[in-house]
Protein backbone atom coordinates (compact mmCIF):
# COMPACT_ATOMS: atom_id res chain seq x y z
CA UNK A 1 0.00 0.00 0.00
CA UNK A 2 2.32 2.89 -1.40
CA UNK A 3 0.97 6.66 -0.43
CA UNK A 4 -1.05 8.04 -2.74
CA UNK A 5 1.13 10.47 -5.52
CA UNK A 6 4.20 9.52 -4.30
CA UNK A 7 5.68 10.55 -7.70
CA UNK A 8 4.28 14.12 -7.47
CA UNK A 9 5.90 14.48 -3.85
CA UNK A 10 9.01 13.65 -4.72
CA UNK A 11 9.08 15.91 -7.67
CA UNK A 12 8.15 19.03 -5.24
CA UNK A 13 10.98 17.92 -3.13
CA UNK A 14 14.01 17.78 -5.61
CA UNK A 15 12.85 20.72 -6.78
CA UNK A 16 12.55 22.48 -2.94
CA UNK A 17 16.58 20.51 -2.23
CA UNK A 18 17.24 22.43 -5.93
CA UNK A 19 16.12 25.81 -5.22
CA UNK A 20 17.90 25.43 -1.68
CA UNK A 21 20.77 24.40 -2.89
CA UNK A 22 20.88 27.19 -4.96
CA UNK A 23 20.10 29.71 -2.57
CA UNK A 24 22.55 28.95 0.04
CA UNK A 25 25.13 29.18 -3.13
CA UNK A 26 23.53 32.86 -3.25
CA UNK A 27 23.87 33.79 -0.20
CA UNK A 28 27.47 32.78 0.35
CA UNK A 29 28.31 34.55 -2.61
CA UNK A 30 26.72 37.63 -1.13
CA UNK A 31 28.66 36.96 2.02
CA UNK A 32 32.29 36.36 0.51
CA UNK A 33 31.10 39.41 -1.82
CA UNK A 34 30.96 41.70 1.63
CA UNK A 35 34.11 39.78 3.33
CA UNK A 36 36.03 40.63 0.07
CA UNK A 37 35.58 44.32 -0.20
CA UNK A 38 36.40 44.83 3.49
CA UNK A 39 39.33 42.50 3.34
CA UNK A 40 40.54 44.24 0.35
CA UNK A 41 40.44 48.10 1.71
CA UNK A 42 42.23 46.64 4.80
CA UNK A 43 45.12 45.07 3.30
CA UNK A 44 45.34 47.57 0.91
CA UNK A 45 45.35 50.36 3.70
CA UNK A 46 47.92 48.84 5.31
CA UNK A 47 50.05 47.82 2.35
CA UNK A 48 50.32 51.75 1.77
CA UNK A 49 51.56 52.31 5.29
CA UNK A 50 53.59 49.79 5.05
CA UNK A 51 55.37 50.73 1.92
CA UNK A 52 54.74 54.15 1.92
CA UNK A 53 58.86 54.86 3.27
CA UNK A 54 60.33 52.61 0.90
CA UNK A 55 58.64 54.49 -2.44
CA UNK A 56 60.49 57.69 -2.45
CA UNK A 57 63.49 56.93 -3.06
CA UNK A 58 62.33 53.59 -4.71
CA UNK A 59 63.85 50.45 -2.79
CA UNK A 60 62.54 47.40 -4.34
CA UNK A 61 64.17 45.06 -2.72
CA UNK A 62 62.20 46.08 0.31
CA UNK A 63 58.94 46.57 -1.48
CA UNK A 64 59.68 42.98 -3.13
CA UNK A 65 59.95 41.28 0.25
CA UNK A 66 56.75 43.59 1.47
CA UNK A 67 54.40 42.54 -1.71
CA UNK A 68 55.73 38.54 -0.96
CA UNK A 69 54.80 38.86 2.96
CA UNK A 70 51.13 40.07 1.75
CA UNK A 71 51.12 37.27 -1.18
CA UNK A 72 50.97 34.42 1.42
CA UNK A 73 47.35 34.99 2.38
CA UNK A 74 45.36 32.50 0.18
CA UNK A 75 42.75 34.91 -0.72
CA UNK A 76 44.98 37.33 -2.87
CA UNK A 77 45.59 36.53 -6.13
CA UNK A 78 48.84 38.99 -7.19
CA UNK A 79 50.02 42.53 -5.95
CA UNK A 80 51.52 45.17 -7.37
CA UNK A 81 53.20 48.06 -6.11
CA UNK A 82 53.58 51.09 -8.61
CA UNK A 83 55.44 54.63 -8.68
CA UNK A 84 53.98 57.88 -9.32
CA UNK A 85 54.81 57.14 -12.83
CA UNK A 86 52.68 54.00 -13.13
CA UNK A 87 56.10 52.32 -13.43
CA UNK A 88 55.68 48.56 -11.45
CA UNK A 89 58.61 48.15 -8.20
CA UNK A 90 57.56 45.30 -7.51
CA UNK A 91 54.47 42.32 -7.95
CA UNK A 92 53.76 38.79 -5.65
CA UNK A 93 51.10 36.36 -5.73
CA UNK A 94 50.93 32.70 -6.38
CA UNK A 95 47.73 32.88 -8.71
CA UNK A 96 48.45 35.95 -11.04
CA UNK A 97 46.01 34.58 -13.51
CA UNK A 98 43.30 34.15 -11.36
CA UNK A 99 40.38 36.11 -11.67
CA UNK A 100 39.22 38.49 -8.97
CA UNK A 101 38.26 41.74 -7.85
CA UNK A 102 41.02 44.94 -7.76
CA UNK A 103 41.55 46.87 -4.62
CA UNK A 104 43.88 49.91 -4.99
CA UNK A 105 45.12 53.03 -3.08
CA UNK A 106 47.32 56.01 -3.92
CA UNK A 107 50.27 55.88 -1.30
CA UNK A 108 50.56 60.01 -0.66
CA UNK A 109 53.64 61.45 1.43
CA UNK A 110 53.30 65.18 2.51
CA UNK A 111 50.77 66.02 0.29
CA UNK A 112 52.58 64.03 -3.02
CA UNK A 113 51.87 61.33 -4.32
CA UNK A 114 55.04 58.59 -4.26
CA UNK A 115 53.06 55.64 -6.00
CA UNK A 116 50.14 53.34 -5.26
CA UNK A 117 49.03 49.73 -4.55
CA UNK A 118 46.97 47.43 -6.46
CA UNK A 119 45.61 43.79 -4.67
CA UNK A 120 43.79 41.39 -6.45
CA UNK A 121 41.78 39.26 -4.19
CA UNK A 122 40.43 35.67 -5.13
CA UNK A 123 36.58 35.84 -6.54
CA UNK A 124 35.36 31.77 -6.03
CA UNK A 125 33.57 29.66 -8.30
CA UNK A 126 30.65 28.07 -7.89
CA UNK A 127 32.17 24.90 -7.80
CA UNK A 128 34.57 26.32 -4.76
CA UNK A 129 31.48 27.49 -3.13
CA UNK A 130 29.89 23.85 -3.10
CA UNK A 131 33.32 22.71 -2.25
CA UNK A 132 33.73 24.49 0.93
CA UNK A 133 29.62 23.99 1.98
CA UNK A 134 29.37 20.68 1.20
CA UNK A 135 28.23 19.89 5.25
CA UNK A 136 25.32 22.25 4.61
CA UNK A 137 24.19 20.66 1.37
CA UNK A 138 24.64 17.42 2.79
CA UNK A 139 22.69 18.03 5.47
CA UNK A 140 19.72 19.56 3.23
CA UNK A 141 19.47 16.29 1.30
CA UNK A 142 19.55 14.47 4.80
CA UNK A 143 16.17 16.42 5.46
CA UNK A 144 14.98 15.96 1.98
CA UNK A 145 14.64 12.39 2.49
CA UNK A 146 13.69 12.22 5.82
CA UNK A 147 10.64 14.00 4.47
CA UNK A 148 10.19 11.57 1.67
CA UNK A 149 9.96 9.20 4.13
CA UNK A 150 7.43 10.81 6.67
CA UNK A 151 5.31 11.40 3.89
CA UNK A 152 5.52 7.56 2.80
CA UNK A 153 4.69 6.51 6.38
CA UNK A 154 2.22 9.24 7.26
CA UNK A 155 -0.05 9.53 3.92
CA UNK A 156 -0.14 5.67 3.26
CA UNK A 157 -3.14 4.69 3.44
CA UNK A 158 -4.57 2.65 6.40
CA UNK A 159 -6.06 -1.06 5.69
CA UNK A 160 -9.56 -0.12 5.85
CA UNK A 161 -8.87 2.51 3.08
CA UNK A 162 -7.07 0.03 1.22
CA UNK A 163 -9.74 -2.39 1.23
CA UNK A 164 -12.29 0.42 -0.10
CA UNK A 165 -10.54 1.03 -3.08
CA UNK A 166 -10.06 -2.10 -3.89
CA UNK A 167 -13.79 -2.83 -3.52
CA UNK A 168 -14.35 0.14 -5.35
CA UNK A 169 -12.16 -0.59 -8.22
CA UNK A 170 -13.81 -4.01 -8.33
CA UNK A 171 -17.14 -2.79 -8.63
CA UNK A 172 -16.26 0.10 -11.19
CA UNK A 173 -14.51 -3.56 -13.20
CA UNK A 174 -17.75 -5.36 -12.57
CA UNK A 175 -20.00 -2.34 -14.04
CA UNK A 176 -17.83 -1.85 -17.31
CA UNK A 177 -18.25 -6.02 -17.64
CA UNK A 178 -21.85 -6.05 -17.25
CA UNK A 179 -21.55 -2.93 -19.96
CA UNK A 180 -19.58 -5.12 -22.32
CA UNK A 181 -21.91 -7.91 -21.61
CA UNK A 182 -24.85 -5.77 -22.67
CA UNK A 183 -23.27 -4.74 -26.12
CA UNK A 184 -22.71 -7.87 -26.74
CA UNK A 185 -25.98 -8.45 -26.15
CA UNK A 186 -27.43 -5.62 -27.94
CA UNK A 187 -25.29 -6.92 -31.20
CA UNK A 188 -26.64 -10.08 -30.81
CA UNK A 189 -30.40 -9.66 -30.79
CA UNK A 190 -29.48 -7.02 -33.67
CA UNK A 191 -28.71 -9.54 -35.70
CA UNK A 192 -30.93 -11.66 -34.79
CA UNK A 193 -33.68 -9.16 -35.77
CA UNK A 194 -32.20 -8.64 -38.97
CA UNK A 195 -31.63 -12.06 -40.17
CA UNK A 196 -34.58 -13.09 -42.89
CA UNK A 197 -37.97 -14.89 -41.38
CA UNK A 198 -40.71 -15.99 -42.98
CA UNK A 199 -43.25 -14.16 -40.74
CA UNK A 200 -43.76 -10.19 -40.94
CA UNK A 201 -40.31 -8.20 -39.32
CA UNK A 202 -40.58 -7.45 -35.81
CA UNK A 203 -41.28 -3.70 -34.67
CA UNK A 204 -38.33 -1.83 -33.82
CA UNK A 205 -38.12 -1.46 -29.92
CA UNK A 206 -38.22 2.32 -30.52
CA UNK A 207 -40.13 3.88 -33.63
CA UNK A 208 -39.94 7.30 -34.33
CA UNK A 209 -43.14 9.69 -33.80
CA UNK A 210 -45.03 10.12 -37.04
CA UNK A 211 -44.00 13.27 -38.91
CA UNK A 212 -47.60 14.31 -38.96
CA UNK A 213 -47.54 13.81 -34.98
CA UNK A 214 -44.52 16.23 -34.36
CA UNK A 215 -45.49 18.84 -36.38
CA UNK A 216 -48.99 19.23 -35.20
CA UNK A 217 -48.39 18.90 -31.99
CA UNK A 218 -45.93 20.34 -29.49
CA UNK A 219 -42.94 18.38 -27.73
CA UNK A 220 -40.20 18.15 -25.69
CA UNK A 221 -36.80 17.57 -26.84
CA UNK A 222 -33.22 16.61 -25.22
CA UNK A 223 -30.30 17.15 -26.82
CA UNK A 224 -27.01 15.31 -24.85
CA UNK A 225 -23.66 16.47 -26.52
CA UNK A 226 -20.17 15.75 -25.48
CA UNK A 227 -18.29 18.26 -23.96
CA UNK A 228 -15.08 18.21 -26.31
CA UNK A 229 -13.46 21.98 -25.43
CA UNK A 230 -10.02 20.39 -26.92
CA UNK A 231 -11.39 18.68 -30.46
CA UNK A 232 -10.59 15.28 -29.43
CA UNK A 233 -13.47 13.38 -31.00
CA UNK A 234 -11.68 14.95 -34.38
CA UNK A 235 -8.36 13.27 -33.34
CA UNK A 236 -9.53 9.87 -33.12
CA UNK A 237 -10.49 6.64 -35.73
CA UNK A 238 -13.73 5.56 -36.93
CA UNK A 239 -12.88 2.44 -35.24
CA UNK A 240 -13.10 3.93 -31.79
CA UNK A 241 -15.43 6.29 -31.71
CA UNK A 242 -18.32 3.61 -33.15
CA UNK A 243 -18.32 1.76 -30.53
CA UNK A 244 -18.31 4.05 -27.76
CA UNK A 245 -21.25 6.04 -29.95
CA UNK A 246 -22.73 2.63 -29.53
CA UNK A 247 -22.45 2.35 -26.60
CA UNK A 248 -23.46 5.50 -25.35
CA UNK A 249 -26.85 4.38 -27.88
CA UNK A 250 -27.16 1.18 -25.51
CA UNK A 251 -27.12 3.59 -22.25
CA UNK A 252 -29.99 5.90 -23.65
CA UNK A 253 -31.82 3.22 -24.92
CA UNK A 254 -32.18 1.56 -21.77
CA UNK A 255 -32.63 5.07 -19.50
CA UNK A 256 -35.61 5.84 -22.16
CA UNK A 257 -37.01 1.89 -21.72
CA UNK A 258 -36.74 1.97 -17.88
CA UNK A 259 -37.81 5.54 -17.26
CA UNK A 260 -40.95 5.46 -19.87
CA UNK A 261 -42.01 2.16 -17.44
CA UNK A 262 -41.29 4.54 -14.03
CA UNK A 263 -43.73 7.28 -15.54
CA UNK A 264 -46.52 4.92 -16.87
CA UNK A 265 -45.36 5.43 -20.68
CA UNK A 266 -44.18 3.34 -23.31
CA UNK A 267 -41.03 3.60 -24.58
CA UNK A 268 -42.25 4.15 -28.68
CA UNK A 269 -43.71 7.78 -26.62
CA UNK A 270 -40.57 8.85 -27.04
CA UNK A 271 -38.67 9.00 -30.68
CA UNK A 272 -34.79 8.98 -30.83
CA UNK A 273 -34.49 11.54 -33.13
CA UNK A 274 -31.10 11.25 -33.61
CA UNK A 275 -28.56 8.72 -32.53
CA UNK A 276 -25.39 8.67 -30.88
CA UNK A 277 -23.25 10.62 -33.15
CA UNK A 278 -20.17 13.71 -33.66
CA UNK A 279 -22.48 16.15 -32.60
CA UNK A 280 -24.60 13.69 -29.89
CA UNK A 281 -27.99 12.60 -29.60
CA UNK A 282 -31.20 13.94 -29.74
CA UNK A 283 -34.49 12.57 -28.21
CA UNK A 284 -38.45 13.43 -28.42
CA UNK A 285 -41.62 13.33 -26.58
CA UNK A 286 -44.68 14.71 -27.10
CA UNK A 287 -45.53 17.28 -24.30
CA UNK A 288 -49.47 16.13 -24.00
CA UNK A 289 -48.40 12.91 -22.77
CA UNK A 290 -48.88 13.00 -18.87
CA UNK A 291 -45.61 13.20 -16.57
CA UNK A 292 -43.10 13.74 -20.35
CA UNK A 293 -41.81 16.93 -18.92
CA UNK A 294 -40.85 14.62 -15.15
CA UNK A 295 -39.99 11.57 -17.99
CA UNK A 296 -37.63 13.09 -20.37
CA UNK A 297 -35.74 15.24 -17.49
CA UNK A 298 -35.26 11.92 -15.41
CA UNK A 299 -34.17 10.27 -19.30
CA UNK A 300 -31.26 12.54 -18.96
CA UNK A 301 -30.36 12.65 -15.30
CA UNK A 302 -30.14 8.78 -15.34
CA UNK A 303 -27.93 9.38 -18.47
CA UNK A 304 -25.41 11.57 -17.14
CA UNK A 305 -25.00 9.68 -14.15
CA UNK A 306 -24.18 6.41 -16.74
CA UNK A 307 -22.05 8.90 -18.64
CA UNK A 308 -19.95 9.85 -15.23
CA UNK A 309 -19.51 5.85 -14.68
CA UNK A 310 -17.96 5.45 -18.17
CA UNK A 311 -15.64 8.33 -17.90
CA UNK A 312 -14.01 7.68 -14.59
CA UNK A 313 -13.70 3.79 -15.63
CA UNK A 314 -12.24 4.29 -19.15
CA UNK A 315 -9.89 7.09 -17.90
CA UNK A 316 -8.76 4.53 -15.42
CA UNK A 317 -8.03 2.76 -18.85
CA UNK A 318 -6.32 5.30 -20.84
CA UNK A 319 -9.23 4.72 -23.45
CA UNK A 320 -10.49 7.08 -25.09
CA UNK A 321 -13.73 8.87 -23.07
CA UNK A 322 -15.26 12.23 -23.14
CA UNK A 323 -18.03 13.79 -20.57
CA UNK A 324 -21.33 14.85 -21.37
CA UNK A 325 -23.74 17.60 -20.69
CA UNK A 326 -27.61 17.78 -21.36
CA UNK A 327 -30.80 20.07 -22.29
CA UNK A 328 -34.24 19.87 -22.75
CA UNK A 329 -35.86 22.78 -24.57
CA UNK A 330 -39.80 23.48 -26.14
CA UNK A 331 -39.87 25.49 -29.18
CA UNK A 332 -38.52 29.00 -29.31
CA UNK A 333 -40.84 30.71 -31.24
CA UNK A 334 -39.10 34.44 -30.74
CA UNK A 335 -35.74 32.49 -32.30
CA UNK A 336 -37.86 30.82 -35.13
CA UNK A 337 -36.48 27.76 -33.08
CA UNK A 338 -38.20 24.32 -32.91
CA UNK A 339 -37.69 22.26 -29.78
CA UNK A 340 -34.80 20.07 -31.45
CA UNK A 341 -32.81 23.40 -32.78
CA UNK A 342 -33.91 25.29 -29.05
CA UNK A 343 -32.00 22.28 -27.02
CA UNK A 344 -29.37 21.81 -28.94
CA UNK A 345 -28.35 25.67 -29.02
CA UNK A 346 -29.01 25.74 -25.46
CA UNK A 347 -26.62 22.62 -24.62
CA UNK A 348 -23.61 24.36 -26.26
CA UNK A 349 -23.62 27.20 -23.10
CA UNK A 350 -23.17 23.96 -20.72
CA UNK A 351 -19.92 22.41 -19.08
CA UNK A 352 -19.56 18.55 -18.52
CA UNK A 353 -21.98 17.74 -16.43
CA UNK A 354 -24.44 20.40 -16.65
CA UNK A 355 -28.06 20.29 -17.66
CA UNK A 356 -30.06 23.13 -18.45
CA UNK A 357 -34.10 23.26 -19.20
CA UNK A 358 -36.06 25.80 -21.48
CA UNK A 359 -40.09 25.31 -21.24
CA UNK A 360 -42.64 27.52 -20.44
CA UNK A 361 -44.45 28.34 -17.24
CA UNK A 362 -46.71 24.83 -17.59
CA UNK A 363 -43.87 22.57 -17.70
CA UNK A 364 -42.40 24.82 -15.06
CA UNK A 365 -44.83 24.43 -12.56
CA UNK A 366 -44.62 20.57 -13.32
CA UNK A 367 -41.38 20.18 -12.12
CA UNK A 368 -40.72 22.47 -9.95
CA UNK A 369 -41.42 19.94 -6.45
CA UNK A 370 -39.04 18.01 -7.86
CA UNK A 371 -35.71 19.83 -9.41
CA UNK A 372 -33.82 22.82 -7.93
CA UNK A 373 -33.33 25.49 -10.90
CA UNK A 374 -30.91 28.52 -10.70
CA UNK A 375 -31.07 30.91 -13.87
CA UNK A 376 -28.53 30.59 -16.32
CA UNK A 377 -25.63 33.09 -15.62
CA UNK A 378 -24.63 35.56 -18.36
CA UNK A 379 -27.74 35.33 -20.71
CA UNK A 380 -27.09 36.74 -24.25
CA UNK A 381 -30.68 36.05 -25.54
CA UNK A 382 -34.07 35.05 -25.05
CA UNK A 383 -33.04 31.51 -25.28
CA UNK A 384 -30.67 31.37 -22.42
CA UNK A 385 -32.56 34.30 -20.58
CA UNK A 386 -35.52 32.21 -19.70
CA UNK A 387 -33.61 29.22 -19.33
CA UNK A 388 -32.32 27.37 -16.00
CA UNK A 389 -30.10 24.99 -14.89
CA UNK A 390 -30.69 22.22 -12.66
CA UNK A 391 -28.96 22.68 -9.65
CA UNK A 392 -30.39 19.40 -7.16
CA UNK A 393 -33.11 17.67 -7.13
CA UNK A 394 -35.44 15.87 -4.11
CA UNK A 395 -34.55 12.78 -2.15
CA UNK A 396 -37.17 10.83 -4.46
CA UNK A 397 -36.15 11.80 -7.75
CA UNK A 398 -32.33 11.16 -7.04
CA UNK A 399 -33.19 7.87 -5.38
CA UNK A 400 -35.05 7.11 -8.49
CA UNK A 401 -32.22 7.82 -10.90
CA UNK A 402 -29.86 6.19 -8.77
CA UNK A 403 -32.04 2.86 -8.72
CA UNK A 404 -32.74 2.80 -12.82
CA UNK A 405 -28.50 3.65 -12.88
CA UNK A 406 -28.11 0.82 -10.87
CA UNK A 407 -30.50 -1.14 -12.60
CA UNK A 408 -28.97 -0.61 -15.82
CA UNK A 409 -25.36 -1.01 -14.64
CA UNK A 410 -26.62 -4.35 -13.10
CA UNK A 411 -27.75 -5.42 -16.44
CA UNK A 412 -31.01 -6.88 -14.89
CA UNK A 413 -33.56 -5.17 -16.84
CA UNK A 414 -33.74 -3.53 -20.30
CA UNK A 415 -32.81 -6.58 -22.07
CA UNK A 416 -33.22 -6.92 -25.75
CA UNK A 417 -35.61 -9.46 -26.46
CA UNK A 418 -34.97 -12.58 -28.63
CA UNK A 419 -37.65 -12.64 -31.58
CA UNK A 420 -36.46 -16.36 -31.70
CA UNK A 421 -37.62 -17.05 -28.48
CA UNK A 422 -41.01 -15.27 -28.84
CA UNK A 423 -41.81 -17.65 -32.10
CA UNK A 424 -40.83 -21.18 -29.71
CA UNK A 425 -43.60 -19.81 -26.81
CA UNK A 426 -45.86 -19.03 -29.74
């Protein structure tokens, strides 16, 4: 049982023993910096006094033996000791080719100037620097680790969490199996329905609403789109994304199924419009059917909570997923907008996970017991300033969702059925 981003922590930590490292190399450098200019005016101070009787008249023997005496500290680099002519007397230093910083004076005697002094201290490298503060560094890295290994023994996780995510992870594996399963399934009894019989073909488990139905009457329409703010759907191969549209087709085919039987409706009330494509899918309902405004809204709750299994399983997967956000809309008749055109415009102002309603004060009333609306923020026209989004809903409407979701998941109901089988019992 490692602790959890143990990767991530020790990334932050090389990079806090890094930045430490590299500020204790600033501030010795500051330090020596400070030393150097005082230890430079001193020496050079006294250098002066110090040579100051052997300049005029010039004895360089003496000034030789003076600029040797000052060459044996470590820090100086070279010295030279000059005339009033610029003319050099004498030089010392065992590192004349060393880099450093220049300290002079002018030695004056009675108001004239007999010569000057020039002292080039030592300015130390980096590499010097770590050199001599190797203890400190050593020490940092001694902490570094020490915290690396509090953090492994205080942010591992105790049994009891253990044991929860691996029950978790087991039943997110057993979900996506009974998910499989029910593709498999689906593809199956597809076939099966489309392989030649002598008797009449089977109706389709979900006609679509006569033309002459939808336009003389009014309905309710949901539009569920992927939220794709990077173009990925764009990116990837026919061969994955027609299966996940399929299967995305299986999870609204059995939320419509399951939540038509909750509301006392049949599932051919409701006409897929469109299936699972690029752009989404889009579902209808007439609005004169009792409880379609309670139906369709719970059509696409259920939905997004199938949607929110399937994401966090296949990103667990590194396969390729995207989340989903909803909207159910009547028509728009200041926008010239029918119902299908209204939710689809008004799904493209969601987020993942958002849905968002536009009806009219009826449908309003309807639901209101049972959903929590806030009004859409920022509204830029009378489509999205009389719409809402759902923000909650009651204890009995989320229990509901929660049991078809489960339901679903479980792969106990919403079964295909087997035309084959319904010719034997006949």
């Amino acid at each position: 049982m490692n602790a959890p981003r143990q990767g991530l922590f020790a990334s932050l930590l090389t990079i806090s023993f890094a930045l430490h490292t590299i500020l204790l190399v600033i501030a010795t450098t500051h330090q020596l910096n400070e030393n150097r200019a005082n230890q430079g005016q001193l020496m050079t101070s006294q250098l002066v006094t110090d040579s100051i009787a052997e300049l005029d008249p010039a004895n360089t023997v003496s000034l030789a033996l003076l600029a040797n005496r000052y060459a044996t500290n470590p820090s100086v680099a070279s010295i030279r000791i000059l005339d009033a002519n610029k003319q050099v007397l004498a030089t010392g230093g065992m590192s004349k080719t060393r880099e450093g910083d220049v300290f002079s004076r002018e030695a004056v005697q009675n108001e004239k100037k007999v010569g000057s002094v020039e002292i080039t201290l030592i300015k130390p490298s980096i590499g010097e620097i770590l050199r001599n503060q190797w203890l400190a560094i050593f020490v940092s890295l001694i902490i570094h680790v020490l915290l690396w290994l509090a953090y492994r023994a205080i942010a591992r996780p105790s049994r009891s969490e253990y044991l929860a995510r691996i029950n978790k992870e087991a039943r997110l594996k057993h979900e996506i199996q009974a998910l499989t399963k029910a593709l498999e399934d689906e593809k199956h009894a597809t076939a099966i329905a489309m392989a030649p019989k002598p008797q009449a073909p089977k109706e389709k488990v979900f006609p679509k609403i006569p033309t002459e139905l939808l336009k003389d009457e009014e309905t309710l329409a949901l539009s569920i789109q992927f939220y794709d703010p990077k173009q990925l759907l764009n990116t990837v191969n026919q061969s994955v994304s027609a299966p996940y549209f399929n299967l995305c087709q299986i999870f609204l085919n059995k939320s419509i199924e399951l939540c038509a039987a909750h509301f006392n409706l049949q599932s051919k009330d409701i006409n897929v419009s469109q299936n699972f494509e690029y752009q989404g899918a889009v579902i209808q309902i007439a609005s004169r059917l009792p409880q379609a405004t309670e139906c369709i809204l719970m059509v696409g709750t259920v939905f997004q909570l199938l949607s929110e299994v399937l994401y966090k399983r296949y990103r667990e997967d590194k396969r390729f997923v995207l989340q989903t956000r909803c909207a159910v809309s009547t028509a728009v008749e200041a926008m010239q907008l029918n119902s299908v055109q209204a939710a689809e415009r008004l799904a493209q102002h969601l987020i993942a996970k958002e849905m968002a309603l536009h009806l009219d004060n009826e449908h309003l009333k309807q639901i209101s017991e049972n959903f929590q609306l806030v009004a859409m923020p920022n509204p830029t026209n009378v489509l999205t300033r009389h719409a809402f989004m759902i923000n909650g809903m009651d204890n009995d409407s989320a229990e509901t969702a929660q049991n078809i979701r489960t339901e679903i998941l479980k792969g106990k109901k919403a079964q295909v059925e087997n035309p084959s089988a319904s010719e034997r019992a006949s």
